[in-house]
N, C-alpha and C. Protein backbone atom coordinates (compact mmCIF):
# COMPACT_ATOMS: atom_id res chain seq x y z
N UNK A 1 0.85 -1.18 0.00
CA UNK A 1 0.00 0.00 0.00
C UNK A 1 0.89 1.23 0.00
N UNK A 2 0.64 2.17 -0.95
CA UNK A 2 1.57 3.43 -1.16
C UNK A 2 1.21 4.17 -0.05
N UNK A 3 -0.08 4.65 0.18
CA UNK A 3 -0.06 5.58 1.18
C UNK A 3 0.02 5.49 2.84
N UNK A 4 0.50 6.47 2.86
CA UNK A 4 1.51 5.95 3.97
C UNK A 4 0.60 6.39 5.18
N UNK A 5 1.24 5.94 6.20
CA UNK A 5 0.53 5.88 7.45
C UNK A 5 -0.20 7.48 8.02
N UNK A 6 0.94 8.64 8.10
CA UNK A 6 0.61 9.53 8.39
C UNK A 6 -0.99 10.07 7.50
N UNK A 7 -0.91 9.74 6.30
CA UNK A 7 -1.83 10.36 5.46
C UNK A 7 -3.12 9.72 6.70
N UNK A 8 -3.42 8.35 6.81
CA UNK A 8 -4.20 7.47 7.29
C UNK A 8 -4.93 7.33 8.37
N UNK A 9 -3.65 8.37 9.49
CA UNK A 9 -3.92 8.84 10.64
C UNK A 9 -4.51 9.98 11.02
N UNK A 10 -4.31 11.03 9.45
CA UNK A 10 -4.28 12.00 9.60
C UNK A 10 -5.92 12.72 8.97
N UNK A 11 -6.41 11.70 8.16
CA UNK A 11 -7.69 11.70 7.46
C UNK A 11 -8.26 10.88 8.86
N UNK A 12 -7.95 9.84 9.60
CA UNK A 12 -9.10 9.35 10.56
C UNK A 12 -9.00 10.67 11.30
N UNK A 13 -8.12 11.04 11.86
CA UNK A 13 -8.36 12.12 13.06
C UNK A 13 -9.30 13.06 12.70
N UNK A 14 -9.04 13.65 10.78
CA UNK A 14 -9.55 14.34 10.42
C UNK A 14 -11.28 14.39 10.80
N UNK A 15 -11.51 13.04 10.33
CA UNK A 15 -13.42 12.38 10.70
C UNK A 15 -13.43 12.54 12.21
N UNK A 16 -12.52 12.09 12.86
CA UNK A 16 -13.04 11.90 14.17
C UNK A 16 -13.00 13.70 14.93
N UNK A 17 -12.44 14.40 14.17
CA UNK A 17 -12.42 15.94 14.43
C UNK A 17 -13.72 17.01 14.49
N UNK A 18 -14.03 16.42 13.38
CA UNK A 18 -15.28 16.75 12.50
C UNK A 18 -16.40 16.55 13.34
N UNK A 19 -16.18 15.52 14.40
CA UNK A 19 -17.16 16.18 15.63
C UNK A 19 -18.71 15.36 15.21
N UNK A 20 -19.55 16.31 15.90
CA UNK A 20 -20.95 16.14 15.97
C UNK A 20 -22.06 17.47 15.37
N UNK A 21 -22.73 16.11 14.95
CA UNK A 21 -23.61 17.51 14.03
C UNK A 21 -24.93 18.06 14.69
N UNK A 22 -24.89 17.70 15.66
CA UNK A 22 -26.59 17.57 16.53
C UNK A 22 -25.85 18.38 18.02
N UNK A 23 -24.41 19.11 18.03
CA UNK A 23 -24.33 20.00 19.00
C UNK A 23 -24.44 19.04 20.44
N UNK A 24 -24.80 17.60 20.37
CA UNK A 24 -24.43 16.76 22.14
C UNK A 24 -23.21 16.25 21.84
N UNK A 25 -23.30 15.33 22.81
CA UNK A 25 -21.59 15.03 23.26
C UNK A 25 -21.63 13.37 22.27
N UNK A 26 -22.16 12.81 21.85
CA UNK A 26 -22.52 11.88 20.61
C UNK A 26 -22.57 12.13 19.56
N UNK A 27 -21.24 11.68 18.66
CA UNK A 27 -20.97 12.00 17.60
C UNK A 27 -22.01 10.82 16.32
N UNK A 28 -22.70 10.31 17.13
CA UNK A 28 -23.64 9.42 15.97
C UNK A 28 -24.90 10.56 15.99
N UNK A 29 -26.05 9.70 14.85
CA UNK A 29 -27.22 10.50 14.34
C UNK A 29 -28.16 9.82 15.15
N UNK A 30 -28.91 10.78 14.96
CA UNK A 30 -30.25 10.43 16.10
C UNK A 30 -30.60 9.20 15.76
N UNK A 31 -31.48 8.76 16.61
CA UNK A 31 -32.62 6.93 15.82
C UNK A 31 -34.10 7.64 15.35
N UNK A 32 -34.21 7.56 14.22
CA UNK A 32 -35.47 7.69 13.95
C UNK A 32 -36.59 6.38 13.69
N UNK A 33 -37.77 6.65 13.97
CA UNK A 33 -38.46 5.66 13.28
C UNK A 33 -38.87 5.42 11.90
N UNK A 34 -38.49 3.97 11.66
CA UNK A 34 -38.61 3.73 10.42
C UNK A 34 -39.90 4.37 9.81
N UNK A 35 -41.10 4.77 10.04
CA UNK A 35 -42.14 5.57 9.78
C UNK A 35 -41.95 6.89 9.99
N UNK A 36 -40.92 7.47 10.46
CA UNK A 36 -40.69 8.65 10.00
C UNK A 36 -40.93 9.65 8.46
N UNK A 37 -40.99 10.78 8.76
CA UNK A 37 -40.65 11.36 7.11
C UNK A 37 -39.36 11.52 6.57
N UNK A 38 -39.47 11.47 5.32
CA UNK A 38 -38.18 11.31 4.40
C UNK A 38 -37.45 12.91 5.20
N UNK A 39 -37.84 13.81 5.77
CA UNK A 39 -37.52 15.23 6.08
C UNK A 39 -36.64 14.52 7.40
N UNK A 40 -36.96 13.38 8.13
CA UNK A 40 -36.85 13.28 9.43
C UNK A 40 -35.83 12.94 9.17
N UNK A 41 -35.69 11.95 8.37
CA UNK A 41 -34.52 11.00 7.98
C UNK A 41 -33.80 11.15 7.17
N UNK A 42 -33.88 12.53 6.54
CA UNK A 42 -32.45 13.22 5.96
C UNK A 42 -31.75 13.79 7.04
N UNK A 43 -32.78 14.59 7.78
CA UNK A 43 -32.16 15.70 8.81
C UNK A 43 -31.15 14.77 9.78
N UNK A 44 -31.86 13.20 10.29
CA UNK A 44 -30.55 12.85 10.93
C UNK A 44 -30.06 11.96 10.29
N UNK A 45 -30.07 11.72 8.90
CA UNK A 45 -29.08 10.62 8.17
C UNK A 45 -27.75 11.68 8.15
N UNK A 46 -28.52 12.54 7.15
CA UNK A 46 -27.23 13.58 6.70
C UNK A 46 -26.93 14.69 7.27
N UNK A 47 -27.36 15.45 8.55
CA UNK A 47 -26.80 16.32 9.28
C UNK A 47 -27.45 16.03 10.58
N UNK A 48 -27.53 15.09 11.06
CA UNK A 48 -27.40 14.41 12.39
C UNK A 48 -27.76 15.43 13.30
N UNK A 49 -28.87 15.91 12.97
CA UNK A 49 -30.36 16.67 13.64
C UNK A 49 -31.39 16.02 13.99
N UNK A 50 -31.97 16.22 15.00
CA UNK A 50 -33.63 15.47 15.99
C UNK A 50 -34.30 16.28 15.45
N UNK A 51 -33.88 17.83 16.01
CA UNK A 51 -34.17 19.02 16.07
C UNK A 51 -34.84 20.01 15.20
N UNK A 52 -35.54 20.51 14.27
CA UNK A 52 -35.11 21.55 14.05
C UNK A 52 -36.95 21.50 12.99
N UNK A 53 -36.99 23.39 12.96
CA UNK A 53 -38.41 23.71 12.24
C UNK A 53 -38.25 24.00 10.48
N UNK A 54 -39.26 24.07 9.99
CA UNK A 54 -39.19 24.88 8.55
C UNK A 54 -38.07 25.47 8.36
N UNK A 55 -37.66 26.60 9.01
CA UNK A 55 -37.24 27.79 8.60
C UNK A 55 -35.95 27.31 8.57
N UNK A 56 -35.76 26.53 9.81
CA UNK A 56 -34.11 25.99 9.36
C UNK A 56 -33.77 25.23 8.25
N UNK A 57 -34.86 24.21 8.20
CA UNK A 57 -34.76 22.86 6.95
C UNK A 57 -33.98 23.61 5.53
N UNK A 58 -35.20 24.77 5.23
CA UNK A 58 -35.38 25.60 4.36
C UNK A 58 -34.02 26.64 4.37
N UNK A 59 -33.44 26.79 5.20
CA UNK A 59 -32.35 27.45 5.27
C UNK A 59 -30.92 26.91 5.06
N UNK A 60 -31.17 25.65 5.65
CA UNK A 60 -29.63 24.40 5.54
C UNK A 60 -29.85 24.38 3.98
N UNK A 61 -30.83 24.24 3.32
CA UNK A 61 -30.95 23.37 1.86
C UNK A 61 -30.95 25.08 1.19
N UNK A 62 -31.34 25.75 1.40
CA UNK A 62 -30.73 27.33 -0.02
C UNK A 62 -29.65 27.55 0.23
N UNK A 63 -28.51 26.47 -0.78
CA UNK A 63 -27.60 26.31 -0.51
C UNK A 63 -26.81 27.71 -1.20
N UNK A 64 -27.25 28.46 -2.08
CA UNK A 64 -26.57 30.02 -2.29
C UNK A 64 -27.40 30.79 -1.39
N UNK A 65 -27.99 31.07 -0.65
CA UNK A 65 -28.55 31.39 0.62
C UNK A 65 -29.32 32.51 -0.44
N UNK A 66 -29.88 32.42 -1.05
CA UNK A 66 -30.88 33.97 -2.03
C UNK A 66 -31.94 34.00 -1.78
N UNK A 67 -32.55 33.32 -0.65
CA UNK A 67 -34.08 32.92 0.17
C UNK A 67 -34.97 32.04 -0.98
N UNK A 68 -34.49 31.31 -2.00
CA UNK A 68 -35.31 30.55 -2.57
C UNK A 68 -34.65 29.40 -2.94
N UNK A 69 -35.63 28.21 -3.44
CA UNK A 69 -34.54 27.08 -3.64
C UNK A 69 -35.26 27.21 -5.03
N UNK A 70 -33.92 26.87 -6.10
CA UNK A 70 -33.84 26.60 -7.48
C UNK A 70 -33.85 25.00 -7.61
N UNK A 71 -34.04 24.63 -9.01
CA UNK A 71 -34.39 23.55 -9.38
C UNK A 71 -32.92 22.57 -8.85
N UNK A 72 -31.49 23.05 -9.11
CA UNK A 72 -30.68 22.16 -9.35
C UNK A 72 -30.42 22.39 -7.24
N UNK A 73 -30.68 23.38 -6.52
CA UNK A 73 -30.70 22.66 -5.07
C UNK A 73 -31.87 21.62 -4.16
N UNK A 74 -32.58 21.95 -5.51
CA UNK A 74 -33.90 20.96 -5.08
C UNK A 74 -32.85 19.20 -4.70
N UNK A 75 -32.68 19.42 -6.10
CA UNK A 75 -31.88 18.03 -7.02
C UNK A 75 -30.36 17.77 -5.55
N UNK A 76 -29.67 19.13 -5.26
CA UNK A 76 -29.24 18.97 -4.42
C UNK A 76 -29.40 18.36 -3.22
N UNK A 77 -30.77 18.90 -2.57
CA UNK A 77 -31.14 18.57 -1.34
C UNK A 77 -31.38 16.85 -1.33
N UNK A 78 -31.66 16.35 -2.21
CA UNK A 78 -32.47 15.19 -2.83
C UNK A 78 -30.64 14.00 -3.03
N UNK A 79 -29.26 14.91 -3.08
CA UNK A 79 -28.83 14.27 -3.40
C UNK A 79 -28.49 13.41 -4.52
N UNK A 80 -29.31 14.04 -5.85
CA UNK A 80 -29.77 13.58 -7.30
C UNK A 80 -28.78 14.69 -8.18
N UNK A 81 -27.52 14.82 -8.29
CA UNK A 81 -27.19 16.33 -9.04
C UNK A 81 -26.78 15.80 -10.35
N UNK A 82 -27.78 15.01 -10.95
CA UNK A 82 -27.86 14.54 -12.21
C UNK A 82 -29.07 15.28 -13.07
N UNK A 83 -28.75 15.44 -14.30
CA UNK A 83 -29.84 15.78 -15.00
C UNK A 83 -30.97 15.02 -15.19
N UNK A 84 -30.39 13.80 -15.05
CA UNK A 84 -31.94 12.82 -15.59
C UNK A 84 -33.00 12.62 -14.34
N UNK A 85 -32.44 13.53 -13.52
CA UNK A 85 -33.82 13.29 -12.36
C UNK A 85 -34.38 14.52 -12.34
N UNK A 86 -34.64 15.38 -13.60
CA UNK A 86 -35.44 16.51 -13.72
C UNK A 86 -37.03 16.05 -13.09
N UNK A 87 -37.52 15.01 -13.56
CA UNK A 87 -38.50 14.57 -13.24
C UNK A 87 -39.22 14.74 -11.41
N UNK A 88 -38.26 14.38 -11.05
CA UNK A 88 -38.12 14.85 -9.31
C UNK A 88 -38.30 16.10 -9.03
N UNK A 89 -37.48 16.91 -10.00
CA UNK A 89 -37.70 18.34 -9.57
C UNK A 89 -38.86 19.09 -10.18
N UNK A 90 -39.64 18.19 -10.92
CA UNK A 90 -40.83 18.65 -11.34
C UNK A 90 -42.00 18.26 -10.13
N UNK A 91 -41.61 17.16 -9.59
CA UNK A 91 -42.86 16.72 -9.05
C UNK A 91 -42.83 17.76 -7.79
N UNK A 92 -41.47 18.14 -7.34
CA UNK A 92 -41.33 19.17 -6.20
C UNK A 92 -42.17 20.61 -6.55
N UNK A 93 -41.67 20.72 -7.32
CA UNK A 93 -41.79 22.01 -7.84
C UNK A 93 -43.68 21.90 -7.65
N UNK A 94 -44.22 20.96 -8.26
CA UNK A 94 -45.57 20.75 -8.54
C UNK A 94 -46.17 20.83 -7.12
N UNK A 95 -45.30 20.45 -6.05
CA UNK A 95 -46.20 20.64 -4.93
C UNK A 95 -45.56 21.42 -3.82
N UNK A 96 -44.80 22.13 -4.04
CA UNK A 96 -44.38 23.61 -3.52
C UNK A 96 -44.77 24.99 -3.87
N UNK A 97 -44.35 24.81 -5.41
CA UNK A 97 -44.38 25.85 -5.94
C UNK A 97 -45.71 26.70 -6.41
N UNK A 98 -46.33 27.27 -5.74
CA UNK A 98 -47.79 27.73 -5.35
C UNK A 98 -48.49 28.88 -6.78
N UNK A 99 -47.36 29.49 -7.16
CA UNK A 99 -46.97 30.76 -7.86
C UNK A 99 -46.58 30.61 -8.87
N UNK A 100 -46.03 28.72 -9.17
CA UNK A 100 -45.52 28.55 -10.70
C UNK A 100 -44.52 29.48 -11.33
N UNK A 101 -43.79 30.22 -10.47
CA UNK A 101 -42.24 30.66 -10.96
C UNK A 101 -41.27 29.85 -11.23
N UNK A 102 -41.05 28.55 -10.95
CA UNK A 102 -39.97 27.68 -11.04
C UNK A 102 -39.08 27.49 -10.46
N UNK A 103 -39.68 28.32 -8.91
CA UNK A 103 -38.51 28.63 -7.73
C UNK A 103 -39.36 28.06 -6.22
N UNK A 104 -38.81 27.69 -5.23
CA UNK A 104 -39.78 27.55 -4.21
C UNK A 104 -39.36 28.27 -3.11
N UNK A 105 -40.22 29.75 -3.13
CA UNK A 105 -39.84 30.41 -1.97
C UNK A 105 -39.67 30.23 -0.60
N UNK A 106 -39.24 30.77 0.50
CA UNK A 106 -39.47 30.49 2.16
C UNK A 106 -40.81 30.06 2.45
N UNK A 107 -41.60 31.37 1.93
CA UNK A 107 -42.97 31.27 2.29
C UNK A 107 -43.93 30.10 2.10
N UNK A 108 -43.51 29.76 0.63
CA UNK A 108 -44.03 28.80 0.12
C UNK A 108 -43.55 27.41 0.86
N UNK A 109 -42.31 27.28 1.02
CA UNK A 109 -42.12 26.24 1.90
C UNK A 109 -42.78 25.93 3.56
N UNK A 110 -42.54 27.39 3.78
CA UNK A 110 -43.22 27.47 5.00
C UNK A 110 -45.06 27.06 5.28
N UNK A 111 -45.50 27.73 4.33
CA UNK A 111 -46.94 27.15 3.82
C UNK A 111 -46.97 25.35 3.73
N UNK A 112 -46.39 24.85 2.95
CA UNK A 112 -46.70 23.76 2.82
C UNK A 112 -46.20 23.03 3.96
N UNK A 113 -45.32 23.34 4.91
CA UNK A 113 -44.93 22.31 5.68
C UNK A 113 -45.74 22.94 6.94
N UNK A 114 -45.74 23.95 7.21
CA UNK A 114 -46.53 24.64 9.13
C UNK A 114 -47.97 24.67 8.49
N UNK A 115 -48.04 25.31 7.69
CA UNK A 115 -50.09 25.36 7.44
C UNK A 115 -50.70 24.30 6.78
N UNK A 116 -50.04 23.70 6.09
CA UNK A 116 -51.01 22.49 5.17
C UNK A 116 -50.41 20.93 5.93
N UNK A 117 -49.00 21.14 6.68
CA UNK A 117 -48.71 20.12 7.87
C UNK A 117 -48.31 18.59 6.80
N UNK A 118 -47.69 19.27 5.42
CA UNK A 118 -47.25 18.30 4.30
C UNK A 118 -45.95 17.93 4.85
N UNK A 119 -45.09 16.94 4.06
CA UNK A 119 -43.63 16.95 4.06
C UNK A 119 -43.28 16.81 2.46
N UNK A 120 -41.84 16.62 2.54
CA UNK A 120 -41.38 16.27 1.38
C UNK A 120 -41.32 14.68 1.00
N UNK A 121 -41.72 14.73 -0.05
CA UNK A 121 -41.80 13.48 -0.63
C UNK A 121 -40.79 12.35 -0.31
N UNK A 122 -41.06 11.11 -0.52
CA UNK A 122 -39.48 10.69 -0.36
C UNK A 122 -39.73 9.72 -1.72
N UNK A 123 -38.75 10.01 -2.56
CA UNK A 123 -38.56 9.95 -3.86
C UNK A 123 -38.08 8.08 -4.64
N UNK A 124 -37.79 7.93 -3.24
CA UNK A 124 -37.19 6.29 -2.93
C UNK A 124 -35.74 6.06 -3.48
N UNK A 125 -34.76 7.57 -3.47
CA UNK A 125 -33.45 7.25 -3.37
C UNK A 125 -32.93 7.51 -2.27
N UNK A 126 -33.31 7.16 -1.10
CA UNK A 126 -32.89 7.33 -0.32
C UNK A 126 -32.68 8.62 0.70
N UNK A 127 -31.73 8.80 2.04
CA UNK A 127 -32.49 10.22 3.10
C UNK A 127 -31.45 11.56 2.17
N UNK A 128 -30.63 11.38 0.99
CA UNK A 128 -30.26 12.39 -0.02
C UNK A 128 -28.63 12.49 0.41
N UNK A 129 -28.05 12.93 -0.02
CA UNK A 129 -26.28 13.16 1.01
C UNK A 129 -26.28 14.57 -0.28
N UNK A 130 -25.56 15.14 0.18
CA UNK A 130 -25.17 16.59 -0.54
C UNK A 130 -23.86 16.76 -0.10
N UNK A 131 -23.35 16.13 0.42
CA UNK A 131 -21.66 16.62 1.04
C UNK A 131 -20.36 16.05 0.37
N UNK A 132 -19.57 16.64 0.21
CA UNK A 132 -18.47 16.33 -0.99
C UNK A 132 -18.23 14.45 -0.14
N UNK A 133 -17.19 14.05 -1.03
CA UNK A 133 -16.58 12.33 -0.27
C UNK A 133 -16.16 12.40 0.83
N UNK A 134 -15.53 13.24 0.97
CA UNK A 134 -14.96 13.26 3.19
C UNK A 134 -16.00 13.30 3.52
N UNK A 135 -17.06 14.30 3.67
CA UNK A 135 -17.87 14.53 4.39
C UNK A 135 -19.06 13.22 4.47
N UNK A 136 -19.24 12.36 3.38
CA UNK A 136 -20.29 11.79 2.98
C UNK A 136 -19.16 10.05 3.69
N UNK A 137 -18.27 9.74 3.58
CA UNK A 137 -17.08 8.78 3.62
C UNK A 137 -17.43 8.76 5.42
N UNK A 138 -17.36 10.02 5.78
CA UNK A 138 -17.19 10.32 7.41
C UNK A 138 -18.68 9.98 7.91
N UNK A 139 -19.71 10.58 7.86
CA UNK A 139 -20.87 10.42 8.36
C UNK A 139 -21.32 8.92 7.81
N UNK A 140 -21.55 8.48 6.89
CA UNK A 140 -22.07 7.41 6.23
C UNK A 140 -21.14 6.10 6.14
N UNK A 141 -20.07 5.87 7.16
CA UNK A 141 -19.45 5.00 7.11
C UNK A 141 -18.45 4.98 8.07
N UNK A 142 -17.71 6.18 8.13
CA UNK A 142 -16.77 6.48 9.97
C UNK A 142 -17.22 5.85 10.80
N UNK A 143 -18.15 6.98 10.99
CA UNK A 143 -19.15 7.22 12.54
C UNK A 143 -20.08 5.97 12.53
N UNK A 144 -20.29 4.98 11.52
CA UNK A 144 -21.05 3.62 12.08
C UNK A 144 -20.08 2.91 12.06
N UNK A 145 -18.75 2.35 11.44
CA UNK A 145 -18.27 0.99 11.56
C UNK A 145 -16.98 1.66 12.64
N UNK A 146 -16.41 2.86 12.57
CA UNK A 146 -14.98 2.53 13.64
C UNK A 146 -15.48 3.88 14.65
N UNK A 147 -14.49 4.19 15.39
CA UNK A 147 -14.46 5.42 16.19
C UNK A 147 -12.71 5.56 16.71
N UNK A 148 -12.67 6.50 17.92
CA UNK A 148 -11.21 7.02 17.84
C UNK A 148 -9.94 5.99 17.93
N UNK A 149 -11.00 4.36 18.73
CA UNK A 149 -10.31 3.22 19.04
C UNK A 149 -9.50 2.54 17.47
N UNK A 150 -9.98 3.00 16.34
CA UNK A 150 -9.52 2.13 15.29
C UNK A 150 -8.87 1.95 14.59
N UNK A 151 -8.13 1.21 14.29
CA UNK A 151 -6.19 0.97 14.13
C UNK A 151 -6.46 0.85 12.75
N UNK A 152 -5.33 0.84 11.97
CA UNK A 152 -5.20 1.05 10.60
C UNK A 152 -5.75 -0.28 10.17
N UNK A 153 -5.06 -1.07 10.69
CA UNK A 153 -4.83 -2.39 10.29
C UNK A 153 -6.85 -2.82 10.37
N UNK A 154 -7.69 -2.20 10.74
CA UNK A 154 -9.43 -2.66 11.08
C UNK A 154 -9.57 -1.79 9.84
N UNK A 155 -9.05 -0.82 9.20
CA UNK A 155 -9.75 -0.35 7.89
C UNK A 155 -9.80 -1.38 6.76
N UNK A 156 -10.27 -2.56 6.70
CA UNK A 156 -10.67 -3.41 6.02
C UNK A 156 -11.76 -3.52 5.14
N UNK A 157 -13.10 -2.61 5.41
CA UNK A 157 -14.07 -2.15 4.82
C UNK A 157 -14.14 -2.33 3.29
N UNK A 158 -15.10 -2.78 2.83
CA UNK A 158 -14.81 -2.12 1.25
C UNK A 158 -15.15 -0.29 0.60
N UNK A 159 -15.09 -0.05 2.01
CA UNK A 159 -15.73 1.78 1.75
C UNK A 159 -14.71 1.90 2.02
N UNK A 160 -13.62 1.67 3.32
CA UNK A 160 -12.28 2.00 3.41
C UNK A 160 -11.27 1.86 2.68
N UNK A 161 -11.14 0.47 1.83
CA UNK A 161 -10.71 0.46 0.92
C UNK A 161 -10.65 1.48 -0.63
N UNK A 162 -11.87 1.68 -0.55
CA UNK A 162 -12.09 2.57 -1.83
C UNK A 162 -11.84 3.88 -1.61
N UNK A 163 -11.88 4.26 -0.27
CA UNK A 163 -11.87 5.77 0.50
C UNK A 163 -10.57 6.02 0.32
N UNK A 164 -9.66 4.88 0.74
CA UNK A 164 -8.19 5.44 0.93
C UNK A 164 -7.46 5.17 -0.11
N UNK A 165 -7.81 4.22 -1.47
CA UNK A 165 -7.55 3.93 -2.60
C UNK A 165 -8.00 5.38 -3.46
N UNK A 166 -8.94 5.85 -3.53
CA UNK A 166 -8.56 7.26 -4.02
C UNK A 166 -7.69 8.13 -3.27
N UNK A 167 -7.85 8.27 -2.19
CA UNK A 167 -6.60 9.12 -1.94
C UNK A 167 -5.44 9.15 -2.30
N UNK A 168 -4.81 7.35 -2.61
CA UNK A 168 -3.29 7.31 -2.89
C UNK A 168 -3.80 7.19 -4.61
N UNK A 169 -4.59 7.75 -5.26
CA UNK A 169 -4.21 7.93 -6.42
C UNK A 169 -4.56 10.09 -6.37
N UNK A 170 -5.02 10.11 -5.71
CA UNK A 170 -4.90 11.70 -5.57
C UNK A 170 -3.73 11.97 -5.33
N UNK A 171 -2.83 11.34 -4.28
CA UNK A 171 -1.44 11.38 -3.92
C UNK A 171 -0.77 11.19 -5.43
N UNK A 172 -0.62 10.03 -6.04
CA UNK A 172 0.22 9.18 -7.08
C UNK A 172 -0.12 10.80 -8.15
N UNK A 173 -1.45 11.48 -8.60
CA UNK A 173 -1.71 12.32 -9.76
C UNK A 173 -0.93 13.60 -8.96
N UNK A 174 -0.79 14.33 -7.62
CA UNK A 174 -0.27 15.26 -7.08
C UNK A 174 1.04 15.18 -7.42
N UNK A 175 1.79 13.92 -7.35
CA UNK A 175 3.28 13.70 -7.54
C UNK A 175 3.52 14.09 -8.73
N UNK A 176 2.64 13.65 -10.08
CA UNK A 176 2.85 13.42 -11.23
C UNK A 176 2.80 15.11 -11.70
N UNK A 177 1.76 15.70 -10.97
CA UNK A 177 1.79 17.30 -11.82
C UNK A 177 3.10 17.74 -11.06
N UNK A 178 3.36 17.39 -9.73
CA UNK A 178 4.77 18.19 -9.36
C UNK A 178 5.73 17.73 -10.07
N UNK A 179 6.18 16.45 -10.58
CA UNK A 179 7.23 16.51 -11.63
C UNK A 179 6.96 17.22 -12.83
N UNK A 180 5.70 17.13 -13.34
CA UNK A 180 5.72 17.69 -14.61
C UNK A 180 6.48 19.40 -14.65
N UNK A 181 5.55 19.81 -13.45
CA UNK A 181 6.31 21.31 -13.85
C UNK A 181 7.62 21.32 -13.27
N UNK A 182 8.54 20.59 -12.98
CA UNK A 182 9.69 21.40 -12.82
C UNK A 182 10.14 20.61 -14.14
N UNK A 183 9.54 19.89 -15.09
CA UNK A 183 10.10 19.76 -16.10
C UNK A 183 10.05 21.53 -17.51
N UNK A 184 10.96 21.86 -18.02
CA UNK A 184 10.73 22.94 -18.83
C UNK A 184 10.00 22.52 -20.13
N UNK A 185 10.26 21.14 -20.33
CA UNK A 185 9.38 20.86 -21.85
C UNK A 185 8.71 19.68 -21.16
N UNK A 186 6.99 19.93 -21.20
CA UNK A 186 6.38 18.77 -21.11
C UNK A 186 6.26 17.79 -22.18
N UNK A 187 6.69 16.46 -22.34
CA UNK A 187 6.91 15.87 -23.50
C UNK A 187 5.78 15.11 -23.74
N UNK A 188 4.89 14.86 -22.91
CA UNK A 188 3.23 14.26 -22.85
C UNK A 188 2.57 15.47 -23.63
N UNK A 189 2.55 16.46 -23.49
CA UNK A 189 2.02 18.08 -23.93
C UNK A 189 2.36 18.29 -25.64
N UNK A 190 3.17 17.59 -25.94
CA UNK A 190 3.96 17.80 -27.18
C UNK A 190 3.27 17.09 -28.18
N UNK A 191 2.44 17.38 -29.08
CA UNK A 191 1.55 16.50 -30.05
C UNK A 191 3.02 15.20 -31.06
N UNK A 192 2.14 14.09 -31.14
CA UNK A 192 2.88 13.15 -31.40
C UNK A 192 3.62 13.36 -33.00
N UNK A 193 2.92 14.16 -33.59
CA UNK A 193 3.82 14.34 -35.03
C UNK A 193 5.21 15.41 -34.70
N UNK A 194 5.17 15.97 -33.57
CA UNK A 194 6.54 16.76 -33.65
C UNK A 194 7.17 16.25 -32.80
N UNK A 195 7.11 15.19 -32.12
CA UNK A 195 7.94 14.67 -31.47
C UNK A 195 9.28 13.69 -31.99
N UNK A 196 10.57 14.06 -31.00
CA UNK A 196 11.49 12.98 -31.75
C UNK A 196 11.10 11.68 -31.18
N UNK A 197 12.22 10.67 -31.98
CA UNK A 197 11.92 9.48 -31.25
C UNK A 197 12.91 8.91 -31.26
């Protein structure tokens, strides 16, 4: 294995740094009931909240904070940041969007979830993740299989495996651009008809 220990120690500490998202002294996510809403069970799949009203939900998810959610943070919130699940963001849109602008305001959110006492759909991909690979690597796989007790040698996982297998090729491509530039002629860069041989 190329990458070396420090990197290994230094990405677990990193997760185990990263703390708690629910503000107690338990760095796991709440237990919800399986009959919960898909709202319940994002809030503590993916930001490990019991807690919290409309205004926040609606506030964590406008992710350019402009007081409205657009189609592609819908897709965000949902964890879908593919085009082919436009369809999703239609059906949202269809039952938020009150005003038919193509945007779903505070208000409007606020309406449908405190006065009409709706939730959000749950689409059946699951409670959504929106957080780059650390963040999504850490919550969705850290914090259930190891904690601060866990030695290199227990990253056996096939998520650990794949977690730290990109890294040592992030490492292996970092090496490769630092040689390139202290080279003065990139010879990969050089189209193959003017090259010697």
């Amino acid at each position: 294995m190329r990458l070396s220990s420090l990197v290994l120690v230094g990405l677990a500490g990193g997760a185990l740094s990263h703390g708690d998202h629910n503000g107690g002294s338990s760095p796991q996510k709440p237990i919800v009931d399986e009959h919960a809403s898909w709202i319940e069970k994002h809030m503590a799949e993916e930001h490990h909240l019991a807690s919290f009203d409309s205004a926040s939900f609606f506030t964590l998810h406008d992710f350019d904070g402009d007081g409205s959610w657009e189609p592609r943070e819908i897709l965000r919130t949902y964890g879908l940041m593919d085009e082919s699940n436009k369809h999703i963001v239609r059906e949202i849109l269809g039952l938020l969007d009150a005003d038919r602008d193509g945007l779903v305001s505070r208000d409007e959110f606020a309406r449908f979830i405190d006065v009409e006492h709706k939730t959000l759909p749950d689409v059946g991909t699951g409670p959504g993740h929106h957080g780059d690979d650390e963040y999504e690597y850490e919550i969705h796989h850290w914090e259930k299989f190891h904690d601060e007790n866990t030695k290199l040698e227990d990253l056996t996982h096939p998520e650990d495996i794949e977690h730290f297998k990109k890294h040592e090729q992030m490492e292996e491509d970092q090496e490769r651009q630092e040689a390139m530039d202290k080279q003065s002629i990139v010879e990969e860069n050089i189209p193959a008809k003017f090259r010697r041989d």
